[in-house]
Structure formats: structure tokens, C-alpha cells
C-alpha atoms as a PDB file:
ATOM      1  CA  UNK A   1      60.724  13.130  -3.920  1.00  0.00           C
ATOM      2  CA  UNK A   2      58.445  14.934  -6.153  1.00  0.00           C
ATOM      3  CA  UNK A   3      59.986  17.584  -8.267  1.00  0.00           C
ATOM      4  CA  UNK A   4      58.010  20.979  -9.003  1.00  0.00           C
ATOM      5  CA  UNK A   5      58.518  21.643 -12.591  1.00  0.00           C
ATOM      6  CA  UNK A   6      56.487  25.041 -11.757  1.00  0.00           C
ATOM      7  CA  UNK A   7      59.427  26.801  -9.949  1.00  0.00           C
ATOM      8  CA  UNK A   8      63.195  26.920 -11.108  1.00  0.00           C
ATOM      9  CA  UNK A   9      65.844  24.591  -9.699  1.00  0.00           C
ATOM     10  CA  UNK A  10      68.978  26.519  -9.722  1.00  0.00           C
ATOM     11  CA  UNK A  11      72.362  23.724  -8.698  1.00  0.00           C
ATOM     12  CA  UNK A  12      75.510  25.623  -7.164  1.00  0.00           C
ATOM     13  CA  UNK A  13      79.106  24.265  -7.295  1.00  0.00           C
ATOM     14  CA  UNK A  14      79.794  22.003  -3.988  1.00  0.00           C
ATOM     15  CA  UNK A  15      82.310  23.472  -1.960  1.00  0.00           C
ATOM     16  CA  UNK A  16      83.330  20.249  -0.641  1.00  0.00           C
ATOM     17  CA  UNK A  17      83.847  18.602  -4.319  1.00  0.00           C
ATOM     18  CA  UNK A  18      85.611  21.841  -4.802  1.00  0.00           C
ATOM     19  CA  UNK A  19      88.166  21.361  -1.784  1.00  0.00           C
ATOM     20  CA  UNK A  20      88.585  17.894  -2.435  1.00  0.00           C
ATOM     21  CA  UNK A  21      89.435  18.198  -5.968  1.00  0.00           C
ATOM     22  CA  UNK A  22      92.220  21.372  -5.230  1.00  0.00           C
ATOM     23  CA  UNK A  23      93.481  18.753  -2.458  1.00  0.00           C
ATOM     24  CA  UNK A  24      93.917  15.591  -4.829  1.00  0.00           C
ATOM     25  CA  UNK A  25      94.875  17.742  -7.654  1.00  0.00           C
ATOM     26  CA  UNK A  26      97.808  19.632  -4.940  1.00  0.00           C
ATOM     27  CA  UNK A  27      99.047  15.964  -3.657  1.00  0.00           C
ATOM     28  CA  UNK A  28      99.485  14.865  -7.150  1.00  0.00           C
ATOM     29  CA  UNK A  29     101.139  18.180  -8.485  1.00  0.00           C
ATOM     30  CA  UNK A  30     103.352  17.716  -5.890  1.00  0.00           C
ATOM     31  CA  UNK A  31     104.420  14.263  -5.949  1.00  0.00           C
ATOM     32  CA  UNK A  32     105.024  14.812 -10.039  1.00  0.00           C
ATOM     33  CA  UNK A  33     107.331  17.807  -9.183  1.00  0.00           C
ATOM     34  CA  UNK A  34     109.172  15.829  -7.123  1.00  0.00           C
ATOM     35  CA  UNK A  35     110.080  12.724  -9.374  1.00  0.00           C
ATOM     36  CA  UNK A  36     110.676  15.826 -11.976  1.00  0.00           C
ATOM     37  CA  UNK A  37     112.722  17.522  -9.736  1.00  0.00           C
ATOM     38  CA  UNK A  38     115.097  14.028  -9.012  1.00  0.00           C
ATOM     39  CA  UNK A  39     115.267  13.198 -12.984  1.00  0.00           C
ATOM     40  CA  UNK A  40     116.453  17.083 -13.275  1.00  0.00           C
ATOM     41  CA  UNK A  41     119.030  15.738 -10.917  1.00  0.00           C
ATOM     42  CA  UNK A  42     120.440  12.561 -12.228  1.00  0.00           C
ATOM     43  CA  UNK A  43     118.356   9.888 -10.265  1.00  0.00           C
ATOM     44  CA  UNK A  44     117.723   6.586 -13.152  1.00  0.00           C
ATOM     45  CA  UNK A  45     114.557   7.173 -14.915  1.00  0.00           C
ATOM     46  CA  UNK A  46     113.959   6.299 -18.563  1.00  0.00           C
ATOM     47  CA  UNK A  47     112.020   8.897 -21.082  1.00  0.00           C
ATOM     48  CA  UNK A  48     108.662   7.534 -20.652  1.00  0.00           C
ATOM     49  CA  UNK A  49     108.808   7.826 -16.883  1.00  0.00           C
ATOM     50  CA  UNK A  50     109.971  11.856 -17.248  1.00  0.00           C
ATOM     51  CA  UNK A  51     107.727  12.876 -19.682  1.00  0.00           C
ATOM     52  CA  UNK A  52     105.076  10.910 -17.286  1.00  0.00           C
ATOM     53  CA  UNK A  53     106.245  13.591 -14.551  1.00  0.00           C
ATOM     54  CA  UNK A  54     106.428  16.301 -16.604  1.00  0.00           C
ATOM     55  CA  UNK A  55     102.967  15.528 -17.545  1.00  0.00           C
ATOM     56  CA  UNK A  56     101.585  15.174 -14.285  1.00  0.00           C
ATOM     57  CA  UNK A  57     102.888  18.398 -13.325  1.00  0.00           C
ATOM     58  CA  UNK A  58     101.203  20.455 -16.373  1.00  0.00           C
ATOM     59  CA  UNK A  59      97.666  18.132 -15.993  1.00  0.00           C
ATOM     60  CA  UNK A  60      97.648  18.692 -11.936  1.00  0.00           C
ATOM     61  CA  UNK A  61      98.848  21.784 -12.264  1.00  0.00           C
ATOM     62  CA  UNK A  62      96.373  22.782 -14.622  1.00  0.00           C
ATOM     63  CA  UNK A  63      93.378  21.133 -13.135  1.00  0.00           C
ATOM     64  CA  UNK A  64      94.176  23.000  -9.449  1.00  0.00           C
ATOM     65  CA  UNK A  65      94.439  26.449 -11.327  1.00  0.00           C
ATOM     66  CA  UNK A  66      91.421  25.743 -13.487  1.00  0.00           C
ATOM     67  CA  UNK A  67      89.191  24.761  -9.877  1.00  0.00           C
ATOM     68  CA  UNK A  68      90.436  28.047  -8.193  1.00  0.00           C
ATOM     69  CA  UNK A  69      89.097  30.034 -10.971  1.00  0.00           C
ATOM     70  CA  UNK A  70      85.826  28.003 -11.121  1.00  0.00           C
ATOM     71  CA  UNK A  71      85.522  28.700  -7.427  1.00  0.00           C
ATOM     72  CA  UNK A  72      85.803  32.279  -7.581  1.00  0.00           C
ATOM     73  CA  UNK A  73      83.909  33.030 -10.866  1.00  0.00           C
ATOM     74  CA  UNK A  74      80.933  30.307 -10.141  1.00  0.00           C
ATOM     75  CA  UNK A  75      79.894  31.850  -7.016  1.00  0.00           C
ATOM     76  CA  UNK A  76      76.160  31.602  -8.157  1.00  0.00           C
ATOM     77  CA  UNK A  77      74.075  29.057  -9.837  1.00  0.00           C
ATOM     78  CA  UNK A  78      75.517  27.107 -12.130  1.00  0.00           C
ATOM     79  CA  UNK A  79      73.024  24.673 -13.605  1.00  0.00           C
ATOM     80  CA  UNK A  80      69.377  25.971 -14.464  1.00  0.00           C
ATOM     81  CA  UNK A  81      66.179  24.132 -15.315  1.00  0.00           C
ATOM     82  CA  UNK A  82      63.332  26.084 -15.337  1.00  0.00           C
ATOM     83  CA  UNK A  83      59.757  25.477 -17.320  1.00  0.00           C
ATOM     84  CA  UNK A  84      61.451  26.729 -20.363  1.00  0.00           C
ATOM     85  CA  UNK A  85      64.668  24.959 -20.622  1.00  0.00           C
ATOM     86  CA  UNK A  86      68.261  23.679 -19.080  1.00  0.00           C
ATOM     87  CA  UNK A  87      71.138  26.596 -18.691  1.00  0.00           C
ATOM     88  CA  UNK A  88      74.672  25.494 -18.175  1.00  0.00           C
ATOM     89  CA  UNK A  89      76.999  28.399 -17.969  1.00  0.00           C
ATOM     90  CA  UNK A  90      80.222  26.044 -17.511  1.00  0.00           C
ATOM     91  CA  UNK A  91      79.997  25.957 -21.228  1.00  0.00           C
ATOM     92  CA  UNK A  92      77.570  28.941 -22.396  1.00  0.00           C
ATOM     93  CA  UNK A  93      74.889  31.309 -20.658  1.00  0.00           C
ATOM     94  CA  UNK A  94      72.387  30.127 -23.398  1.00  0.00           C
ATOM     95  CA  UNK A  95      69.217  28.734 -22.516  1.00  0.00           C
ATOM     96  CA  UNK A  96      68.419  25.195 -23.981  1.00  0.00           C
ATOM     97  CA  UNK A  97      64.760  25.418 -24.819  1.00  0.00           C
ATOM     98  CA  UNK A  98      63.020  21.940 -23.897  1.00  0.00           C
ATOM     99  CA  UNK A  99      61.646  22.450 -27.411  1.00  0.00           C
ATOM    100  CA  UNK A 100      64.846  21.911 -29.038  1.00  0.00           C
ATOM    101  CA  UNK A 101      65.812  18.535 -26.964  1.00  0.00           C
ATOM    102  CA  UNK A 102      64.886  15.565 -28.644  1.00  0.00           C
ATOM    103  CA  UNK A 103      66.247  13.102 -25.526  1.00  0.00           C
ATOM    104  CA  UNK A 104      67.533  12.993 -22.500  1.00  0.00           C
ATOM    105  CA  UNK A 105      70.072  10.436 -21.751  1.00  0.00           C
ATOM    106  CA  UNK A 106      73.251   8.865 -20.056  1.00  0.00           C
ATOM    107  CA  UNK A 107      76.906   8.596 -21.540  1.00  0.00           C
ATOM    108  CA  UNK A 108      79.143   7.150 -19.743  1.00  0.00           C
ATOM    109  CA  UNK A 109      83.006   8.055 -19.105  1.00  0.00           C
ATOM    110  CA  UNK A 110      83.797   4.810 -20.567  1.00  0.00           C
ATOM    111  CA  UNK A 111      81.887   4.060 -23.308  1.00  0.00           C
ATOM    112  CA  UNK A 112      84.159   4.487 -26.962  1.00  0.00           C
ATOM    113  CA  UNK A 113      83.408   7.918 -27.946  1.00  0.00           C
ATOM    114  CA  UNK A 114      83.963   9.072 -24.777  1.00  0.00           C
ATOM    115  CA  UNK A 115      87.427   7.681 -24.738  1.00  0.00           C
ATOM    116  CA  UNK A 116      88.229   8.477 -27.896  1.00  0.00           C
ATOM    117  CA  UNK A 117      87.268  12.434 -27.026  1.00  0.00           C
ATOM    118  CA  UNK A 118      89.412  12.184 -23.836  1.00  0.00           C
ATOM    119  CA  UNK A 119      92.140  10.629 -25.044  1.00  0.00           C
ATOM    120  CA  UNK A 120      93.183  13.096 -27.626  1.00  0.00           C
ATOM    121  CA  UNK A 121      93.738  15.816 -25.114  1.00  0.00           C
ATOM    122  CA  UNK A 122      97.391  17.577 -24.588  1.00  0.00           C
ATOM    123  CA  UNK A 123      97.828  15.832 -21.581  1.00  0.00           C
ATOM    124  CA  UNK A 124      96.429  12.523 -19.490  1.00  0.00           C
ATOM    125  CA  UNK A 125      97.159  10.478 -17.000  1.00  0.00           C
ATOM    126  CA  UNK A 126      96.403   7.130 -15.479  1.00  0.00           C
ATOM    127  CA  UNK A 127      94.664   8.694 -12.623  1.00  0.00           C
ATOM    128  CA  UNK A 128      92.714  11.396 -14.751  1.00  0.00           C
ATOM    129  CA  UNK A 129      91.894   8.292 -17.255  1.00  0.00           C
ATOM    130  CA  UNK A 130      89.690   6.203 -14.363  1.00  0.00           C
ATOM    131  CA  UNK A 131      88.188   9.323 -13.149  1.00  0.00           C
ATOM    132  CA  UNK A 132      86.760  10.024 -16.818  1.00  0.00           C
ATOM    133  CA  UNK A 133      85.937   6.323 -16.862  1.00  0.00           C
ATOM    134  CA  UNK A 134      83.812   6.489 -13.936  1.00  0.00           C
ATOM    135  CA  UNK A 135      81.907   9.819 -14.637  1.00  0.00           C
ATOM    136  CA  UNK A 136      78.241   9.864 -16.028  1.00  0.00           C
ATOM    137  CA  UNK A 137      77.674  12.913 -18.484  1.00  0.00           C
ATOM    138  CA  UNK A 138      73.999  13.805 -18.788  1.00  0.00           C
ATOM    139  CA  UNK A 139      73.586  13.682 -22.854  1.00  0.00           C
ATOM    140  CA  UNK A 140      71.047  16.733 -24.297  1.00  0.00           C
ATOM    141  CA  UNK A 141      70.420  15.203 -28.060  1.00  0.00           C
ATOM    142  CA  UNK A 142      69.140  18.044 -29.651  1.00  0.00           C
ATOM    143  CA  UNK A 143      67.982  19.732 -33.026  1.00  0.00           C
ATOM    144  CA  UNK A 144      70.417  20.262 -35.606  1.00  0.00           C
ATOM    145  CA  UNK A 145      71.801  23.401 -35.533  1.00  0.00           C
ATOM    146  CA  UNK A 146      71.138  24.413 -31.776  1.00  0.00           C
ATOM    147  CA  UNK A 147      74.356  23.131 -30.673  1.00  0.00           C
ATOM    148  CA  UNK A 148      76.547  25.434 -32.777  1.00  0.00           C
ATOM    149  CA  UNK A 149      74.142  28.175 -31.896  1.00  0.00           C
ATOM    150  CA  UNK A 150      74.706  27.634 -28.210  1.00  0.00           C
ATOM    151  CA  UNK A 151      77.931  27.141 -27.752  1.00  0.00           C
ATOM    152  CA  UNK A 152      78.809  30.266 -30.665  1.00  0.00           C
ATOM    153  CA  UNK A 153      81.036  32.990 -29.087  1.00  0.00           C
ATOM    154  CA  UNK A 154      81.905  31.326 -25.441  1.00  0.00           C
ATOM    155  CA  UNK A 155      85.469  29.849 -25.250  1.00  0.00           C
ATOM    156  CA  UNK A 156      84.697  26.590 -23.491  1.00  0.00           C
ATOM    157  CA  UNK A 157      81.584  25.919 -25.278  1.00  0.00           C
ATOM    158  CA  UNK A 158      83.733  26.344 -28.329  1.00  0.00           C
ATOM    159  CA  UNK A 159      86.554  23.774 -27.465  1.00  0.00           C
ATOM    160  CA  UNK A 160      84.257  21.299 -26.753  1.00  0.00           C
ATOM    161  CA  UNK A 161      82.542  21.922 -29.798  1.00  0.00           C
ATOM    162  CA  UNK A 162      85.437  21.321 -31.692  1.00  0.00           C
ATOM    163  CA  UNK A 163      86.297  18.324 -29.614  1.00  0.00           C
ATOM    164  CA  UNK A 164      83.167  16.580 -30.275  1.00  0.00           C
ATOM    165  CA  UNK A 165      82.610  16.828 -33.691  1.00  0.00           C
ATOM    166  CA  UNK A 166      86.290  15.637 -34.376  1.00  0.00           C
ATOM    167  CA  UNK A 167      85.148  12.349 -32.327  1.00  0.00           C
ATOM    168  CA  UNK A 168      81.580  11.929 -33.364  1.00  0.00           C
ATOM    169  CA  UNK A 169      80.165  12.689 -29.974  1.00  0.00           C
ATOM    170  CA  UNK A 170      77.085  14.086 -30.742  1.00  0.00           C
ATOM    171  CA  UNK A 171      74.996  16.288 -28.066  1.00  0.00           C
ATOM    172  CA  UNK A 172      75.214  18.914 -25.606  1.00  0.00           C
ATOM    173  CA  UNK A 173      76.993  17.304 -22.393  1.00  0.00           C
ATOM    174  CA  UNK A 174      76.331  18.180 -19.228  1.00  0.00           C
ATOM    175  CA  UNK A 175      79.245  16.906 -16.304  1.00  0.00           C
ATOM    176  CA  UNK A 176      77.889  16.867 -12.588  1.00  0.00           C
ATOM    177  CA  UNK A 177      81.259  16.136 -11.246  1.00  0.00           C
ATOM    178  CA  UNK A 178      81.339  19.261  -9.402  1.00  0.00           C
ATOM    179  CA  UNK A 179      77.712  20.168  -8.756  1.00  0.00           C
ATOM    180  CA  UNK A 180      75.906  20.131  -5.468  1.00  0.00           C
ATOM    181  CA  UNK A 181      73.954  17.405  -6.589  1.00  0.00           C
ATOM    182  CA  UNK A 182      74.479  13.798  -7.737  1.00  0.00           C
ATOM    183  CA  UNK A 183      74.284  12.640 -11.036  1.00  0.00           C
ATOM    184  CA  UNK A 184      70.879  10.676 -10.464  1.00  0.00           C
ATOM    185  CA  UNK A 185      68.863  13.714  -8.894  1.00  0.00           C
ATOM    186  CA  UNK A 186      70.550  15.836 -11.813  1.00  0.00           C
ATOM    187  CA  UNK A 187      68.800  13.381 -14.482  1.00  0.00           C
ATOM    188  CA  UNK A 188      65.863  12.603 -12.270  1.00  0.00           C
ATOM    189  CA  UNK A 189      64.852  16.290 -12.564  1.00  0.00           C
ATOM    190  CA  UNK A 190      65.984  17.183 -16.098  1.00  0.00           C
ATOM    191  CA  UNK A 191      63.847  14.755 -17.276  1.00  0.00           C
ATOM    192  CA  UNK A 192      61.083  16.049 -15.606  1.00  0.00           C
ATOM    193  CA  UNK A 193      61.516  19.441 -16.466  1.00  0.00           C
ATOM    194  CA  UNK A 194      61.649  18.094 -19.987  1.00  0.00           C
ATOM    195  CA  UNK A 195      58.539  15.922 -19.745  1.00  0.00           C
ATOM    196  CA  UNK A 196      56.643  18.462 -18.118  1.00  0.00           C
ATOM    197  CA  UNK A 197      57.958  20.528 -20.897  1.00  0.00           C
ATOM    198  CA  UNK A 198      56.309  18.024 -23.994  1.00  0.00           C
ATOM    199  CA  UNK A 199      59.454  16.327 -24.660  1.00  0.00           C
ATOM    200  CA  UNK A 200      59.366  12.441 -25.384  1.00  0.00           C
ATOM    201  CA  UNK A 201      55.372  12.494 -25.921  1.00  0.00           C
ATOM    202  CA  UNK A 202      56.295  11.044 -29.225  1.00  0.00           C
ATOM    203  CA  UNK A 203      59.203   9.227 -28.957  1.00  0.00           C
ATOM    204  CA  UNK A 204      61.619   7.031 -26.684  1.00  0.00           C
ATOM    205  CA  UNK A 205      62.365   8.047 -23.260  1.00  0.00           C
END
């Protein structure tokens, strides 16, 4: 399907990614207060298996809070590509300028730096772990400088800031995980946008 780089593409939240992450992240609070609940109460487990509950409950926990306030203060867009750039305001109601991208590409959950980003956070678990592993994040390698600019003065864009430069991951990442659209048409038309835009006339794509 041919993408009109004329007009503005504006990608909402899906409300059925939404319900099915508050369910699975619900089940799994659950079922960690309830093994915490039993150590609390003398059943056998060893200190690796409670602080493995205890940090199921905080992770869960957190995650179903954090997707009920994403649900009610994401009501509207939430990814924009228009002629003039890429808008994500997940992390920061900046607009990327095309001008300013150098490449469009693909990092995967997986790969090292990833892990290595991931794995230093407060709290993880086994299931959170393969999740991240088999998420795509849509990689905006940009100018110097326009990173820090975007992200300046916006609370999320500023913890992953700091995040990423302590692991090396370099880029602005975008995570579809939630969007109305897949990860493919989400590149697909990015890259378009971009094209359309000048970007990668002189370089890889």
C-alpha cells in the first residue's frame, strides 16, 4: 500500500494492546502477591525465590499502573510523521525534523546493547526479559546534539537519556509495542516520510 507522504499519519494507542497488557500485567501481579503472601506466612522458600516475588509484585505492579495512566493521558495521537518530521510524545512533544535524521533503522530487543540497557533496571523478570527480547525498536540515528535537545525538560525523555548514554545505545528509539500499528507498517512509513523528506540520498539506507 502506497503511503502519502503529502498528508500526516497520526498512530493512536491500541486499545486492545492496552487491555491485554493491564490483563497479563493483573494475572502476574497477582500470582507474585500470592507466593509473597505464603513466604510472609512460613511456607519453604529460599531468598532468591522471595525477592523473585517481591519483585514481581513491584515490576507488575508498576507496569499495570504505568498502562492505566498511558490510557487515560494518550487519548490522542501518539506517533506523528508528517512532511517535516517524526513526533513521539511517549518520550517528548518535540518534532524530529527529517533534516536532522541521518538513518532509519531496526534494533532489536535482543541484540547486546539492548540487553545491557534493560538489564540494569530496578527491577526484571524472566517474563519481562523475553518480551524485551522479542520487541523491534525503530532506531532514529541522528545529528549530534538533537537528542539532548529533544528529550531536554520531559521526564521520560530524560531517563532514557540517561539510560542510553550509560550503555552506549546511541539514537532516538521509538517502541511500537503499544501502537495501533505493527512494527513493519511503522518502519515502512517512517522511511518514507524520511525519503520523501531527502534523507538517505547520500548515504546507506
Amino acid at each position: 500500500m502506497a503511503i502519502d507522504t503529502s498528508k500526516t499519519m497520526k498512530i493512536r494507542l491500541s486499545p486492545w494492546k492496552l487491555l491485554a497488557l493491564l490483563a497479563v500485567s493483573l494475572v502476574f501481579t497477582v500470582g507474585c502477591g500470592v507466593e509473597v503472601f505464603q513466604d510472609l506466612n512460613g511456607a519453604a522458600a529460599g531468598i532468591y525465590q522471595e525477592v523473585f516475588d517481591f519483585g514481581g509484585v513491584l515490576f507488575f505492579g508498576f507496569g499495570f499502573v504505568a498502562t492505566v495512566i498511558m490510557a487515560i493521558r494518550w487519548r490522542g495521537p501518539v506517533v506523528t510523521l508528517s512532511p517535516d518530521g517524526i513526533r513521539d510524545i511517549r518520550m517528548s512533544p518535540e518534532l524530529i525534523n527529517w533534516r536532522d535524521v541521518n538513518d532509519i533503522t531496526t534494533l532489536r530487543g535482543d541484540d547486546p546493547e539492548m540487553q545491557a540497557a534493560t538489564g540494569s533496571l530496578p527491577v526484571s523478570t524472566a517474563a519481562a526479559d523475553r518480551q524485551i527480547r522479542r520487541t523491534r525498536f525503530m532506531m532514529l540515528a541522528v545529528a549530534p546534539g538533537i537528542k539532548e535537545r529533544i528529550f531536554a525538560g520531559h521526564r521520560m525523555g530524560e531517563w532514557a537519556l540517561k539510560l542510553d548514554q550509560k550503555h552506549g545505545v546511541e539514537g532516538i528509539a521509538i517502541n511500537p509495542e503499544q501502537l495501533s500499528v505493527g512494527y513493519d507498517k511503522l518502519f515502512a512509513a517512517a522511511r518514507a516520510y524520511w525519503q520523501a523528506a531527502g534523507g538517505g540520498q547520500s548515504g546507506p539506507t
